[in-house]
PDB file of N, CA and C in Angstrom:
ATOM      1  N   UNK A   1     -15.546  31.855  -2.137  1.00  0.00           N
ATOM      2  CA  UNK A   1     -16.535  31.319  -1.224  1.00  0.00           C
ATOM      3  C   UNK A   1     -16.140  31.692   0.209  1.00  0.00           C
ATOM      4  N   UNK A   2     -17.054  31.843   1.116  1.00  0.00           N
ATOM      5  CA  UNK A   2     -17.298  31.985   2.476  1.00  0.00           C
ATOM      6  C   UNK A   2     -16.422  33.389   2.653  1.00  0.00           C
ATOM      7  N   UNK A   3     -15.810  34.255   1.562  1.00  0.00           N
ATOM      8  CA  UNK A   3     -15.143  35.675   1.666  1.00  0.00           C
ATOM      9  C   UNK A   3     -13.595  35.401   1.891  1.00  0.00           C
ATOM     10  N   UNK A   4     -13.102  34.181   1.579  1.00  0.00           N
ATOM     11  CA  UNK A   4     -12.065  34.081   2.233  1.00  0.00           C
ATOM     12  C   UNK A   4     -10.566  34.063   0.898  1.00  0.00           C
ATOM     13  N   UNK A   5     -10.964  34.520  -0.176  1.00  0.00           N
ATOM     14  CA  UNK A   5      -9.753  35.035  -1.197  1.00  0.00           C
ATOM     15  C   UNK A   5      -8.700  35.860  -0.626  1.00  0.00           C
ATOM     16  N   UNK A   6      -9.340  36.888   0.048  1.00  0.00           N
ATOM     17  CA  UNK A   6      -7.938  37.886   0.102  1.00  0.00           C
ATOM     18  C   UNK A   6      -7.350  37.250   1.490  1.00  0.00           C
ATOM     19  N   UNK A   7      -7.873  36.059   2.873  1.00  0.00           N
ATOM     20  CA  UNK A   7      -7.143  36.033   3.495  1.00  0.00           C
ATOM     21  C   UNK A   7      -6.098  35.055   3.031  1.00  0.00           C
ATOM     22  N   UNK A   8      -6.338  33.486   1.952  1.00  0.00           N
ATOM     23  CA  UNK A   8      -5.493  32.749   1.383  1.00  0.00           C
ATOM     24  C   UNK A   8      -4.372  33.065   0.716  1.00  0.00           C
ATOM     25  N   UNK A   9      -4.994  34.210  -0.327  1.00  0.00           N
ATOM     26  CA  UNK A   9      -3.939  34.917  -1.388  1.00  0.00           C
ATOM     27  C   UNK A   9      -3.109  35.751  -0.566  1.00  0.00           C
ATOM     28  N   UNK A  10      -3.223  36.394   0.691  1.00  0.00           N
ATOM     29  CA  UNK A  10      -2.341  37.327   1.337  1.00  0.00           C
ATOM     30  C   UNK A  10      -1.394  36.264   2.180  1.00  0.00           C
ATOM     31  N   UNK A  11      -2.036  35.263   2.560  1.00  0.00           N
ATOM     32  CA  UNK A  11      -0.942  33.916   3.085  1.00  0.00           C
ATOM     33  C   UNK A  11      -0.143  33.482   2.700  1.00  0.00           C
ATOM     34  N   UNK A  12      -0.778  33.209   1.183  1.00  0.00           N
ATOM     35  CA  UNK A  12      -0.230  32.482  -0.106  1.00  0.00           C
ATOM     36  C   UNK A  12       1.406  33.002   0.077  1.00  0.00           C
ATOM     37  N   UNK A  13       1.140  34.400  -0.281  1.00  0.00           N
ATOM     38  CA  UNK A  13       2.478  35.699  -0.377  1.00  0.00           C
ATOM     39  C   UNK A  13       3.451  35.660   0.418  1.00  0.00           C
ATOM     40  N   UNK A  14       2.358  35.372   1.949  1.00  0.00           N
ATOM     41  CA  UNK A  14       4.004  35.491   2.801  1.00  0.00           C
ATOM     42  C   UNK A  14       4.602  34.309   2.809  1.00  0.00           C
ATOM     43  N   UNK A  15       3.567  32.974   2.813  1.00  0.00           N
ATOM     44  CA  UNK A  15       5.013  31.781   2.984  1.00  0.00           C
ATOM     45  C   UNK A  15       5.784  31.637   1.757  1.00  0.00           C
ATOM     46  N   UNK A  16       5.294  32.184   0.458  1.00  0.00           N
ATOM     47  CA  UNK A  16       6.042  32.041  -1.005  1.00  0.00           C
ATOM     48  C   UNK A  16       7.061  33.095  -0.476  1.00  0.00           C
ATOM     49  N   UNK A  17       6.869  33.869  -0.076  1.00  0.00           N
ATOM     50  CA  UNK A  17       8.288  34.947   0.105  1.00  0.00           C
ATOM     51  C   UNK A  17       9.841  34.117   0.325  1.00  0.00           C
ATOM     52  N   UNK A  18      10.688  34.066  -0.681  1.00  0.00           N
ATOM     53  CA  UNK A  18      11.927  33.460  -0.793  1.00  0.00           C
ATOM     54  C   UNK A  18      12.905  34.076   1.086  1.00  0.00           C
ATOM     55  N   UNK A  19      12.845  35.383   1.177  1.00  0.00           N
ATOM     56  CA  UNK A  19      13.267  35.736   2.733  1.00  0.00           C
ATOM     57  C   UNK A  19      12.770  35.468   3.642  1.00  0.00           C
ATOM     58  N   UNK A  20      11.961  34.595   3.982  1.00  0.00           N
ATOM     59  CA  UNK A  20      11.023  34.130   4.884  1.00  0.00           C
ATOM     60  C   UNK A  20      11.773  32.897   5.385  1.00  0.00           C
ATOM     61  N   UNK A  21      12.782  33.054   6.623  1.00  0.00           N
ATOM     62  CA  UNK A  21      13.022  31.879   7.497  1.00  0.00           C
ATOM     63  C   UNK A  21      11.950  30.503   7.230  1.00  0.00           C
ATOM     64  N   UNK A  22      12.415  29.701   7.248  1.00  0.00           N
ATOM     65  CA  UNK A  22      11.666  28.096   7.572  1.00  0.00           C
ATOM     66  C   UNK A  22      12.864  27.543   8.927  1.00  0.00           C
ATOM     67  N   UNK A  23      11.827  26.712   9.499  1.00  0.00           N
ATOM     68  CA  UNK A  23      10.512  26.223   9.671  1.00  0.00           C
ATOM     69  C   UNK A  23       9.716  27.925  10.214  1.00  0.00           C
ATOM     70  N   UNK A  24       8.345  27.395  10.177  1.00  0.00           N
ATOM     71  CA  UNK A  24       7.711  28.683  10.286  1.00  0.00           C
ATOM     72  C   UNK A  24       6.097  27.542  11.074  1.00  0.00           C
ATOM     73  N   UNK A  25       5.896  28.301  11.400  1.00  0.00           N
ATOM     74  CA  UNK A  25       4.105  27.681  12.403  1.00  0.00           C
ATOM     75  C   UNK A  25       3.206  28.460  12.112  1.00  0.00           C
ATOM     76  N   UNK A  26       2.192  27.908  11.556  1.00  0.00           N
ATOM     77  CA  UNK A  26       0.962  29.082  11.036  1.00  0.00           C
ATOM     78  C   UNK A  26      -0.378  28.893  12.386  1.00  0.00           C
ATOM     79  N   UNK A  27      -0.847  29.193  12.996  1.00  0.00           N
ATOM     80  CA  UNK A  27      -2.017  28.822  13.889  1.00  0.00           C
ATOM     81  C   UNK A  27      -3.246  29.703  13.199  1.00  0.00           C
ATOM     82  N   UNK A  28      -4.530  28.757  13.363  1.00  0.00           N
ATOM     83  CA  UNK A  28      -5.680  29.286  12.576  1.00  0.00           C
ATOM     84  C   UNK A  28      -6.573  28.618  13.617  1.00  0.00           C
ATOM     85  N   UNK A  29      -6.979  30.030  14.036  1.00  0.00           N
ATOM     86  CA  UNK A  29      -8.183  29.822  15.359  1.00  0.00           C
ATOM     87  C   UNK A  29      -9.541  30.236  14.706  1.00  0.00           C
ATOM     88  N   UNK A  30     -10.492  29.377  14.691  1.00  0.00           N
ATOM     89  CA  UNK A  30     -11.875  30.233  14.479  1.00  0.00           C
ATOM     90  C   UNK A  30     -13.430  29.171  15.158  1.00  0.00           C
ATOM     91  N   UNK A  31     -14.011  29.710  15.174  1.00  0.00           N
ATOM     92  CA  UNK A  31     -15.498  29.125  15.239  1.00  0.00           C
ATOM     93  C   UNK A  31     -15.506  27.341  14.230  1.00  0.00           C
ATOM     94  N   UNK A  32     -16.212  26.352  15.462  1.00  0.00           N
ATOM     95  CA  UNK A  32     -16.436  25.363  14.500  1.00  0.00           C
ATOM     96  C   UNK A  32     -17.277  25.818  13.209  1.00  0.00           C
ATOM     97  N   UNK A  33     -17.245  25.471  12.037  1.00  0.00           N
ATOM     98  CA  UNK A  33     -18.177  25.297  10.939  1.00  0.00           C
ATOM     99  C   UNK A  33     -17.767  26.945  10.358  1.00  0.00           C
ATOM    100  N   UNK A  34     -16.643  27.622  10.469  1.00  0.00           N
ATOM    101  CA  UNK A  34     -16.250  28.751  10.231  1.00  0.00           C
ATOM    102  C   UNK A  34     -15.741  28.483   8.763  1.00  0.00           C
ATOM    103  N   UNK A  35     -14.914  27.494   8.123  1.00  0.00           N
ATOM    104  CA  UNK A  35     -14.304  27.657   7.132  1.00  0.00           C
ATOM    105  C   UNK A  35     -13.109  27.150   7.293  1.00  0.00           C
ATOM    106  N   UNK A  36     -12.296  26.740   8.341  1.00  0.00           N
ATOM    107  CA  UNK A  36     -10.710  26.518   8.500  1.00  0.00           C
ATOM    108  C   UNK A  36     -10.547  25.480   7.132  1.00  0.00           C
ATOM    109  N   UNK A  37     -11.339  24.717   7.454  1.00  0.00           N
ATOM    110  CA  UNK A  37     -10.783  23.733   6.392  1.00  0.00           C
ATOM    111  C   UNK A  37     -10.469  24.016   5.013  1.00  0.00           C
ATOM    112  N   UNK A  38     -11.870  24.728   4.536  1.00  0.00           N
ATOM    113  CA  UNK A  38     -11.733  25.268   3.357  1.00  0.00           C
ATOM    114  C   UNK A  38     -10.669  26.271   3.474  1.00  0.00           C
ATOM    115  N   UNK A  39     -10.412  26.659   3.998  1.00  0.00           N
ATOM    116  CA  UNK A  39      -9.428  27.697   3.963  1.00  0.00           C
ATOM    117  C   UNK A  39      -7.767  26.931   3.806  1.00  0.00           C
ATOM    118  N   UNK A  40      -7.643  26.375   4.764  1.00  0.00           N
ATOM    119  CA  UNK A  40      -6.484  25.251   4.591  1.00  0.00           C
ATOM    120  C   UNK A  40      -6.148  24.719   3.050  1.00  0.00           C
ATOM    121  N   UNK A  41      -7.478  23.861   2.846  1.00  0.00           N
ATOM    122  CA  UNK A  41      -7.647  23.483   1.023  1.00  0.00           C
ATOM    123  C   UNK A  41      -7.264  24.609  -0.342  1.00  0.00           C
ATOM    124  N   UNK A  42      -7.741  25.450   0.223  1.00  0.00           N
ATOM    125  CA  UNK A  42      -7.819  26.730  -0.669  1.00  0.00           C
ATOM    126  C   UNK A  42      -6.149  27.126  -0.561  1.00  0.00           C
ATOM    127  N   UNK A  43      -5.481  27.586   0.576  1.00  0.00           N
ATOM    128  CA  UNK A  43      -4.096  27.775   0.655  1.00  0.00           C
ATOM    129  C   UNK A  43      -2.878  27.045   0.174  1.00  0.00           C
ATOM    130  N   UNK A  44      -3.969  25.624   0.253  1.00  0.00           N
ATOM    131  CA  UNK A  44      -2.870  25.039  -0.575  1.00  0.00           C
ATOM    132  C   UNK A  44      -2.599  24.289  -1.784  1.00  0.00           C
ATOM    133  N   UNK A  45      -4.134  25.225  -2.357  1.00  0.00           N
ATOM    134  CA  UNK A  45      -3.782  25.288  -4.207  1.00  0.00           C
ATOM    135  C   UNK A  45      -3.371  26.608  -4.604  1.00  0.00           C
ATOM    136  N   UNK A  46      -2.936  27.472  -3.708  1.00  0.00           N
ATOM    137  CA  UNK A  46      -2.477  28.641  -3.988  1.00  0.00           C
ATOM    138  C   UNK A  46      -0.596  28.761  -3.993  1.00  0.00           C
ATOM    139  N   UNK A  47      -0.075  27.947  -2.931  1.00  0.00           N
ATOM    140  CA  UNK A  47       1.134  27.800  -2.422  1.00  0.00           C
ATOM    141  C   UNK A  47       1.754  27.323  -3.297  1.00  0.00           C
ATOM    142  N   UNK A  48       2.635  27.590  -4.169  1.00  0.00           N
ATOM    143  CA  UNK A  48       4.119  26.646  -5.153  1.00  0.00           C
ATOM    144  C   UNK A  48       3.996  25.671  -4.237  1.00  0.00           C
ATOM    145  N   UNK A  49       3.980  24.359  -4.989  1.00  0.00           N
ATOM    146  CA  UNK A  49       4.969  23.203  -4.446  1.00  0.00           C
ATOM    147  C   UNK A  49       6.637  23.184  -3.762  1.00  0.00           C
ATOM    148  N   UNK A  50       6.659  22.755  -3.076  1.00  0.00           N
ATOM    149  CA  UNK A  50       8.042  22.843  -2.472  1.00  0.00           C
ATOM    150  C   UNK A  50       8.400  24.358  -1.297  1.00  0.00           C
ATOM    151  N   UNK A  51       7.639  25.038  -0.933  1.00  0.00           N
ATOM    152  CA  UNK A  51       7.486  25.928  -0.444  1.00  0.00           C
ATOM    153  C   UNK A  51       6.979  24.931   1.119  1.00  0.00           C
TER     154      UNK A  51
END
């Protein structure tokens, strides 16, 4: 929905990446009524737990 698979699943990847320093800050700028939310929701049925 709203086209936004490959940007979640390509997110998904980098914070699952085990070499990936933590803490880490993600910023998500867009248009009200753009999708952030869904997008947020969506990222984080994609993300392992504990990640």
């Amino acid at each position: 929905m709203l086209g936004y698979d490959l940007y979640s699943s390509s997110l998904a990847d980098i914070l699952s990446e085990p070499s990936l320093s933590m803490p880490i800050s993600v910023g998500l700028y867009a248009k009200w009524g753009s999708g952030k939310s869904f997008l947020i929701r969506k990222l984080k049925g994609e993300v392992p737990v504990g990640v």
